[in-house]
N, C-alpha and C. Protein backbone atom coordinates (compact mmCIF):
# COMPACT_ATOMS: atom_id res chain seq x y z
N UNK A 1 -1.01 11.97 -15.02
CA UNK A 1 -1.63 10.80 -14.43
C UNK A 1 -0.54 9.90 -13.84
N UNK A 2 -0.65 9.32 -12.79
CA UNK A 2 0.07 8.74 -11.80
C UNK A 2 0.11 7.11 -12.59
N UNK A 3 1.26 6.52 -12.88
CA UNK A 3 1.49 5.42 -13.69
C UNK A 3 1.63 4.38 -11.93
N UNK A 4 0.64 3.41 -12.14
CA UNK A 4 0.30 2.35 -11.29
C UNK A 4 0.72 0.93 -11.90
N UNK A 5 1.84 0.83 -11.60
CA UNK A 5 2.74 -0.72 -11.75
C UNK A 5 1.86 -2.19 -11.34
N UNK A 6 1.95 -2.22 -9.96
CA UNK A 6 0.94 -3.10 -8.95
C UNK A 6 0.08 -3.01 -8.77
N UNK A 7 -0.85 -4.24 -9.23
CA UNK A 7 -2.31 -4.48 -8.65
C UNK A 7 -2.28 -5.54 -8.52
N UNK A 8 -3.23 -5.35 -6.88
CA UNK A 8 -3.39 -6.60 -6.27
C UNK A 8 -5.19 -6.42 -6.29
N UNK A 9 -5.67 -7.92 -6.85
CA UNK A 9 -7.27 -8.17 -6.62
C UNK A 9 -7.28 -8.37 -5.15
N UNK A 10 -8.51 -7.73 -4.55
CA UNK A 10 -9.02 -8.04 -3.02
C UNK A 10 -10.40 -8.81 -3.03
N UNK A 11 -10.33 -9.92 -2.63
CA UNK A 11 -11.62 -10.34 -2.08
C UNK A 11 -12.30 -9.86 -0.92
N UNK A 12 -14.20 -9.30 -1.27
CA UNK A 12 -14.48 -8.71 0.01
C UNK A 12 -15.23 -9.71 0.32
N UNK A 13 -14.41 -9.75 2.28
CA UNK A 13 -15.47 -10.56 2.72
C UNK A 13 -16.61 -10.13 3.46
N UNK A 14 -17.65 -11.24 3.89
CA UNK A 14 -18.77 -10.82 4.16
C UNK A 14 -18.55 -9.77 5.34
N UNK A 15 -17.56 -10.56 6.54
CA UNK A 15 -17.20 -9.74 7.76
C UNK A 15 -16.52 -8.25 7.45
N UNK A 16 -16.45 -7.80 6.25
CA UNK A 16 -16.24 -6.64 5.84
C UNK A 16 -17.29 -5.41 5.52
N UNK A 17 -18.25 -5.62 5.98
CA UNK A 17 -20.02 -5.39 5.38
C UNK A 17 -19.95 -4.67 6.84
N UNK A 18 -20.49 -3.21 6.53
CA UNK A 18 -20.59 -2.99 8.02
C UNK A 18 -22.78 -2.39 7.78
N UNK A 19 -23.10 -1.91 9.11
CA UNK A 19 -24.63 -1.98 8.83
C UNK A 19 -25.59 -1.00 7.64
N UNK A 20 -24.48 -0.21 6.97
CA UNK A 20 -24.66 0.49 5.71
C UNK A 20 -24.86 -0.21 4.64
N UNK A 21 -24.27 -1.68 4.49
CA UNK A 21 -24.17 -2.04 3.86
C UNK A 21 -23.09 -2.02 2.56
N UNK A 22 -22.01 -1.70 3.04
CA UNK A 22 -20.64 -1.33 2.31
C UNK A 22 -19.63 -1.29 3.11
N UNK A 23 -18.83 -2.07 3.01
CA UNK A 23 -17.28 -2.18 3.22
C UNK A 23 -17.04 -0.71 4.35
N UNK A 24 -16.86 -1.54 5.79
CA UNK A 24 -16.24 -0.43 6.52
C UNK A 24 -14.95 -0.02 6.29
N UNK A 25 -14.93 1.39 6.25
CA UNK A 25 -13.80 2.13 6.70
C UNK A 25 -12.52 1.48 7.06
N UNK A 26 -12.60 0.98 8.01
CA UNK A 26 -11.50 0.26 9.21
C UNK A 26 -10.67 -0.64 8.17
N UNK A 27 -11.67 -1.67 7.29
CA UNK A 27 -11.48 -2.71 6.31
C UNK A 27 -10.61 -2.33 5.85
N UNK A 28 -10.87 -0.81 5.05
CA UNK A 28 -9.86 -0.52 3.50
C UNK A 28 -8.94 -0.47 4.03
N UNK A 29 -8.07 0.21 5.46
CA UNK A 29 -6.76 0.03 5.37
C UNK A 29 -6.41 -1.01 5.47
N UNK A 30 -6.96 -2.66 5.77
CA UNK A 30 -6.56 -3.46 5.74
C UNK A 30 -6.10 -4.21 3.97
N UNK A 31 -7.19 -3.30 3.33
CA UNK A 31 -7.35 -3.95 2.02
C UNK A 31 -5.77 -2.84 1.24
N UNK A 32 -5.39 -1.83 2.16
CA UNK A 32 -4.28 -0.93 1.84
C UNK A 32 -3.25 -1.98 2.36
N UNK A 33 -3.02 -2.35 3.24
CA UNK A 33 -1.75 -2.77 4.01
C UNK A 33 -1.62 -4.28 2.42
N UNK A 34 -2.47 -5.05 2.01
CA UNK A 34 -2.51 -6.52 1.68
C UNK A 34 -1.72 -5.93 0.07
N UNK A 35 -2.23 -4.52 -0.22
CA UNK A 35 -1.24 -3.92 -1.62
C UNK A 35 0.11 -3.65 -1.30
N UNK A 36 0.07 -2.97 -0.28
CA UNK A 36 1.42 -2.42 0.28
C UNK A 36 2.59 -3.39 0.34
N UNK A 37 2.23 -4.68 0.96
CA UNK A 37 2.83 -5.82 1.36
C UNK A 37 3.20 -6.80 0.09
N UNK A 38 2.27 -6.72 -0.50
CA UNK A 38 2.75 -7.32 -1.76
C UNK A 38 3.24 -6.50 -2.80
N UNK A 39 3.05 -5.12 -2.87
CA UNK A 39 4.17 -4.42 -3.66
C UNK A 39 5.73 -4.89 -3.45
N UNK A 40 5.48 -4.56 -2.14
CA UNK A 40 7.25 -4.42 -1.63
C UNK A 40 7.49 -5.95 -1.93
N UNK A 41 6.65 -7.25 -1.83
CA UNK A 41 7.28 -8.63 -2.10
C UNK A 41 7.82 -8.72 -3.62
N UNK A 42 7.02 -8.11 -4.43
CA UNK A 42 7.36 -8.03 -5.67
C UNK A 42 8.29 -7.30 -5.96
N UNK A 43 8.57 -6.04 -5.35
CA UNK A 43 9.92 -5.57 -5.48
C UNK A 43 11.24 -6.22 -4.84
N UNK A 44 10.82 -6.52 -4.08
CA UNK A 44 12.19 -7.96 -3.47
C UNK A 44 12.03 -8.69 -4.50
N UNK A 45 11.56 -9.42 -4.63
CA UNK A 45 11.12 -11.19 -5.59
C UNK A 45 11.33 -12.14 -4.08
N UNK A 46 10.21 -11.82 -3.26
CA UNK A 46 10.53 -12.71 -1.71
C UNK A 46 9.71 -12.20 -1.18
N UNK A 47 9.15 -13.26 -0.26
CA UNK A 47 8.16 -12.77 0.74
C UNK A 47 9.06 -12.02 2.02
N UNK A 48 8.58 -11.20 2.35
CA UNK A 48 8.94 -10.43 3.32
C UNK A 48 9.18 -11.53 4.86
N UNK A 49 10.35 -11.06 5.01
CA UNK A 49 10.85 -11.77 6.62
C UNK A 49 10.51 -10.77 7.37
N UNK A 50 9.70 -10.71 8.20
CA UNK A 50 9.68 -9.87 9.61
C UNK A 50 9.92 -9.92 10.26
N UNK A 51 11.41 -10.36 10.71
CA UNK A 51 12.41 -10.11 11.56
C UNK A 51 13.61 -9.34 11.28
N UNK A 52 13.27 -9.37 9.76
CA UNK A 52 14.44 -7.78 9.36
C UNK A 52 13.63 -6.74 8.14
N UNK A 53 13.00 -6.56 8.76
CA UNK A 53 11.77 -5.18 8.11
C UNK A 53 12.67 -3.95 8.07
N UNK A 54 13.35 -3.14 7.22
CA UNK A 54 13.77 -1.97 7.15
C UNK A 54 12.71 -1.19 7.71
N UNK A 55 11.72 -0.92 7.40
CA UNK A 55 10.74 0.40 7.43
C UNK A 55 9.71 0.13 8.00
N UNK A 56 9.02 1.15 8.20
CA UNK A 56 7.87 1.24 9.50
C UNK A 56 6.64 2.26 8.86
N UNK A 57 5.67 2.44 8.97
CA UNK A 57 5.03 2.96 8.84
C UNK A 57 4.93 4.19 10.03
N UNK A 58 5.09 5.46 9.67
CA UNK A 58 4.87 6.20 10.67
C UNK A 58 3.61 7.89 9.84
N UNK A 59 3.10 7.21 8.94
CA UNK A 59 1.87 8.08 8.71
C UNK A 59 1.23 7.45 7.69
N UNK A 60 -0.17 7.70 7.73
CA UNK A 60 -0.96 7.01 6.75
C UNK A 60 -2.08 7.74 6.84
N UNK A 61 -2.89 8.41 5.55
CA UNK A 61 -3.98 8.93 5.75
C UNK A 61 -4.75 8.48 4.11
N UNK A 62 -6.11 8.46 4.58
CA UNK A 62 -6.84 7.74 3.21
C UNK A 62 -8.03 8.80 2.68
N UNK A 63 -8.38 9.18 1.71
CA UNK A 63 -9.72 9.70 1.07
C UNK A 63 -11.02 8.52 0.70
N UNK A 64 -12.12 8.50 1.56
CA UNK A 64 -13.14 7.43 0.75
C UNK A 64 -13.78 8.20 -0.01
N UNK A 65 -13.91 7.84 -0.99
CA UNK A 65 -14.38 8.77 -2.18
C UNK A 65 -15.78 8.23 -2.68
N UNK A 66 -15.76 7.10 -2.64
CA UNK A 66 -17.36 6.59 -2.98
C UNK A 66 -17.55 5.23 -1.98
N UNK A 67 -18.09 4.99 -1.62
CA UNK A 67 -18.98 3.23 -0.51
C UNK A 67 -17.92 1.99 -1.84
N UNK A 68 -17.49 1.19 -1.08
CA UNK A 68 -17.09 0.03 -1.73
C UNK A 68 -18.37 -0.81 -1.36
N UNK A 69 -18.99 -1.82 -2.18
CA UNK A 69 -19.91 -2.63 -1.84
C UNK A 69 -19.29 -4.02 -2.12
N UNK A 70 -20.17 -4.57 -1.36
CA UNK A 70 -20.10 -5.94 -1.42
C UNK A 70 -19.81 -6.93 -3.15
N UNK A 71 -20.71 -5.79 -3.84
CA UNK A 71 -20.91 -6.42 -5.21
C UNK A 71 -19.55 -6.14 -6.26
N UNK A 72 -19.17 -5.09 -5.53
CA UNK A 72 -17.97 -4.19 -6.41
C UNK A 72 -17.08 -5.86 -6.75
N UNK A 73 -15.91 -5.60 -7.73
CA UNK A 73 -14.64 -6.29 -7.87
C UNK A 73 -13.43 -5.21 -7.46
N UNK A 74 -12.71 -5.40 -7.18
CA UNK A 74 -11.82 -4.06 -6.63
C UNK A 74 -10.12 -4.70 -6.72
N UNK A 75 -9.43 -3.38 -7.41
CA UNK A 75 -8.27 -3.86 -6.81
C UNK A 75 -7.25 -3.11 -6.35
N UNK A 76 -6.62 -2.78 -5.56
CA UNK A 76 -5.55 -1.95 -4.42
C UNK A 76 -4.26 -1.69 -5.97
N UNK A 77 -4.06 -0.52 -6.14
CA UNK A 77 -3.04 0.04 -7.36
C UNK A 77 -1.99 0.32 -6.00
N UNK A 78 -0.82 -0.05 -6.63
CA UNK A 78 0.24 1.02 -5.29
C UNK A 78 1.69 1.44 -6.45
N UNK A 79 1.90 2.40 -5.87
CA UNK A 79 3.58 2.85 -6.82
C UNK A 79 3.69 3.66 -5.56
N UNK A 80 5.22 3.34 -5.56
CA UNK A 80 6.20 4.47 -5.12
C UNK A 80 6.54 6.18 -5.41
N UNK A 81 5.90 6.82 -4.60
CA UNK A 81 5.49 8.47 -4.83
C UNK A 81 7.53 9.09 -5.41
N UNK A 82 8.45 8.26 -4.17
CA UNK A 82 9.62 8.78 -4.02
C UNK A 82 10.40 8.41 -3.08
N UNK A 83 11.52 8.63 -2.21
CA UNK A 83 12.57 8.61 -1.28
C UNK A 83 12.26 9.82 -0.75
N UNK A 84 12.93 10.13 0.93
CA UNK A 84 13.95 11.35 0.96
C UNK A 84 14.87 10.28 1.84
N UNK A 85 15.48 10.80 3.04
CA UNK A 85 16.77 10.48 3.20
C UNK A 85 16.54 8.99 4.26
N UNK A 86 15.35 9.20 5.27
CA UNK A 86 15.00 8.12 6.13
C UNK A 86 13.62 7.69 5.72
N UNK A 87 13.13 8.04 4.61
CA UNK A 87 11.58 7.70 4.30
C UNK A 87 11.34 7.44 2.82
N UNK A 88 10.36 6.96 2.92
CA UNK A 88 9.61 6.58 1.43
C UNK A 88 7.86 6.88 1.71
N UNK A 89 7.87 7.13 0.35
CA UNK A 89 5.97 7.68 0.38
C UNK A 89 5.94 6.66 -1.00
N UNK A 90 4.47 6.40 -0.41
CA UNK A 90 3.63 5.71 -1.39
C UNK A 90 2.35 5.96 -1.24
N UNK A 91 2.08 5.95 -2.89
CA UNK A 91 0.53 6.08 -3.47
C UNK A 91 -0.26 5.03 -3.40
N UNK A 92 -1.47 4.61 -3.11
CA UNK A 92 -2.22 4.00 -3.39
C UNK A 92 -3.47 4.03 -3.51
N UNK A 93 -3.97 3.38 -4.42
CA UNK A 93 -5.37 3.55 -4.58
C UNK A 93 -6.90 2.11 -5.08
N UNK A 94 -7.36 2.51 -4.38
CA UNK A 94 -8.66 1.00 -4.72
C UNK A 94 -9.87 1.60 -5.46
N UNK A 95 -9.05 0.55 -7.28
CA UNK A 95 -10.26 1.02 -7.75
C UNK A 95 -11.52 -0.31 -8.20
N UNK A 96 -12.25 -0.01 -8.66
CA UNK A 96 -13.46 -0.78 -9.23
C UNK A 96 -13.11 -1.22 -10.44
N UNK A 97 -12.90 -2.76 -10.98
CA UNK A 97 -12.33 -3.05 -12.21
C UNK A 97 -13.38 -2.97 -13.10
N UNK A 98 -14.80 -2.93 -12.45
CA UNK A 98 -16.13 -2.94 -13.75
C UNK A 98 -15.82 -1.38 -14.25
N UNK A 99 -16.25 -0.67 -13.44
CA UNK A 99 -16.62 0.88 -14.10
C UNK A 99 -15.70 2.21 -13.76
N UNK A 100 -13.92 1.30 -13.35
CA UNK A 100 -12.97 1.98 -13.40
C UNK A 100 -12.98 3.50 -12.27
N UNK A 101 -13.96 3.28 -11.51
CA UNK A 101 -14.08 4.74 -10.35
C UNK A 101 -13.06 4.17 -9.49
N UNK A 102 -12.70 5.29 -9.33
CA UNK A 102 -11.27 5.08 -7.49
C UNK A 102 -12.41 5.84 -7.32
N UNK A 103 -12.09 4.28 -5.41
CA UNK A 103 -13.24 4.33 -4.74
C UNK A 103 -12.80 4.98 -3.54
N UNK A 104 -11.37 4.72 -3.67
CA UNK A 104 -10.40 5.75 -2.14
C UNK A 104 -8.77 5.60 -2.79
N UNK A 105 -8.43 6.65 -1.98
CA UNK A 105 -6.84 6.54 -2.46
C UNK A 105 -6.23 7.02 -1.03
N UNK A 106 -4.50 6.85 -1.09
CA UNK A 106 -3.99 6.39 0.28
C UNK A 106 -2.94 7.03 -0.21
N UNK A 107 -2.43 7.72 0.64
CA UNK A 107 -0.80 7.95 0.81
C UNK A 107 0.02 7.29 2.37
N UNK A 108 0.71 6.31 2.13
CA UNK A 108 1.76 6.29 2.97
C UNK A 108 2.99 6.86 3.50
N UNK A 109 3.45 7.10 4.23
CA UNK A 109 5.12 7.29 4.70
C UNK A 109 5.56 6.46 5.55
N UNK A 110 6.76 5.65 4.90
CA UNK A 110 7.37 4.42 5.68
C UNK A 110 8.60 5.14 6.28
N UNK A 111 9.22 5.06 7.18
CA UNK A 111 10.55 5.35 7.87
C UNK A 111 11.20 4.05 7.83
N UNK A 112 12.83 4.34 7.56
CA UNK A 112 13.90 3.90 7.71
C UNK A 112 13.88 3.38 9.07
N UNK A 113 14.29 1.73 9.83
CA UNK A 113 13.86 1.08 11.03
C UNK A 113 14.80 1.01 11.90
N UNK A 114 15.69 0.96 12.56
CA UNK A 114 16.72 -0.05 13.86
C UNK A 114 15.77 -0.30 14.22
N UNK A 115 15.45 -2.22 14.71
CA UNK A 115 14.86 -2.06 15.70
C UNK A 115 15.76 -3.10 16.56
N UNK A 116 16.67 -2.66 16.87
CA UNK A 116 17.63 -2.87 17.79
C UNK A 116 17.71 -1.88 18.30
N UNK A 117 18.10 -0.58 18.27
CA UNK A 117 17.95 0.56 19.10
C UNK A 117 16.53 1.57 19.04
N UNK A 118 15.53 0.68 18.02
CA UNK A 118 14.04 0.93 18.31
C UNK A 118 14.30 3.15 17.65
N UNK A 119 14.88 3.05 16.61
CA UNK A 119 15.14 4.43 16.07
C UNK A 119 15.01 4.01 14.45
N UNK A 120 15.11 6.04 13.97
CA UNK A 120 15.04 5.42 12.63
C UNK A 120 16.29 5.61 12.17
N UNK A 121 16.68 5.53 10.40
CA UNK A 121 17.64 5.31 10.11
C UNK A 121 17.42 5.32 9.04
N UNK A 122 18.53 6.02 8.38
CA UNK A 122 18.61 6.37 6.62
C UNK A 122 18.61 5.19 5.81
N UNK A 123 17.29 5.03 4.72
CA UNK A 123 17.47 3.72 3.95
C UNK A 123 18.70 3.64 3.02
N UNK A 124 18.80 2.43 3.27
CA UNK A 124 20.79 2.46 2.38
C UNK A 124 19.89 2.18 0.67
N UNK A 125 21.38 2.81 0.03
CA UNK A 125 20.73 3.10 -1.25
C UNK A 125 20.43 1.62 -2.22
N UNK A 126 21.33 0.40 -1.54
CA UNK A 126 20.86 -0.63 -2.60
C UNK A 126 19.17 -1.46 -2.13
N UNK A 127 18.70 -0.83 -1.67
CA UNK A 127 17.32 -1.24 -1.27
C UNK A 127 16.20 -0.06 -1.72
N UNK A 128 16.75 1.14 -1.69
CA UNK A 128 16.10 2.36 -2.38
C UNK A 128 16.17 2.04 -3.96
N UNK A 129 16.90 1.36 -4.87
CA UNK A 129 17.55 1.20 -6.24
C UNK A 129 16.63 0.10 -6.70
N UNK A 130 16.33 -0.90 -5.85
CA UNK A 130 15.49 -1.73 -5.99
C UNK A 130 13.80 -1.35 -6.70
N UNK A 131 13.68 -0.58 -5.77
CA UNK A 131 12.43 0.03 -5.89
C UNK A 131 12.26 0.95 -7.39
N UNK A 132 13.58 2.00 -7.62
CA UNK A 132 13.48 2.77 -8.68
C UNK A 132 13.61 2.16 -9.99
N UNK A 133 14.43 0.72 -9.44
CA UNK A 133 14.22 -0.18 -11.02
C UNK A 133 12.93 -0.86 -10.99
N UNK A 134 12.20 -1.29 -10.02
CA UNK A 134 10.84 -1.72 -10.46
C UNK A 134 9.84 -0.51 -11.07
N UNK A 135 9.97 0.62 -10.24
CA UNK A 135 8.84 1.53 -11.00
C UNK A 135 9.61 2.05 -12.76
N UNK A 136 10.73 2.16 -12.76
CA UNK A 136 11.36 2.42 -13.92
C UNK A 136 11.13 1.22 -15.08
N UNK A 137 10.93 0.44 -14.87
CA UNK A 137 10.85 -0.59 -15.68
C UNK A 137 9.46 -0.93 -16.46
């Protein structure tokens, strides 16, 4: 079983209701990106400056596994899958805090950034170390 460090509670809003009556699609990766973003703040201890973002997102694919509803409480789990040399993968998943079902789960891959020469680039290791002492801990 996959040990989940971070959780972030999501409030759903109404404009999240699509005519099914459950949380569109489109939503959850937004309700993915609001875990993602605050993982990594918590692994800094800082809100993220976005004018020097190491990493980029260059794949993201999600499983909906059951309708999120309106009524649900929910909250976005994320941990760090691993490294390789210009990337990082991460797990995530939104579950239901009443009756404990994951309602979808997410894998990311972030790339290493220049965006001065708009390329990628091997994450240097004291920012990779960061990360392995938060999930290690």
């Amino acid at each position: 079983m996959e040990k989940y460090k971070h959780s972030l509670e999501i409030q759903i809003r109404f404009s999240d209701i699509d005519p099914l009556n459950h949380v569109n699609n489109s939503c959850v990766f937004q309700y993915y990106d609001l875990g993602r973003i605050n993982y990594v703040e918590s692994v800094l201890g800082t809100d993220l400056d976005w004018t020097e973002v190491v990493v980029v997102i260059v794949h993201i694919e999600a499983n909906f596994l059951s309708p999120i509803l309106k009524s649900d409480k929910i909250v976005v789990e994320t941990h760090l899958e691993g490294f390789g040399n210009k990337s990082m993968t991460m797990q995530q998943r939104i579950v239901d805090c009443r009756s404990g079902l994951i309602k979808s789960t997410c894998q990311t891959i972030l790339s290493g950034f220049d965006k001065r020469n708009s390329s990628s680039v091997v994450i240097g290791q004291a920012f990779k170390q960061r990360f392995m002492d938060y999930e290690s801990s």
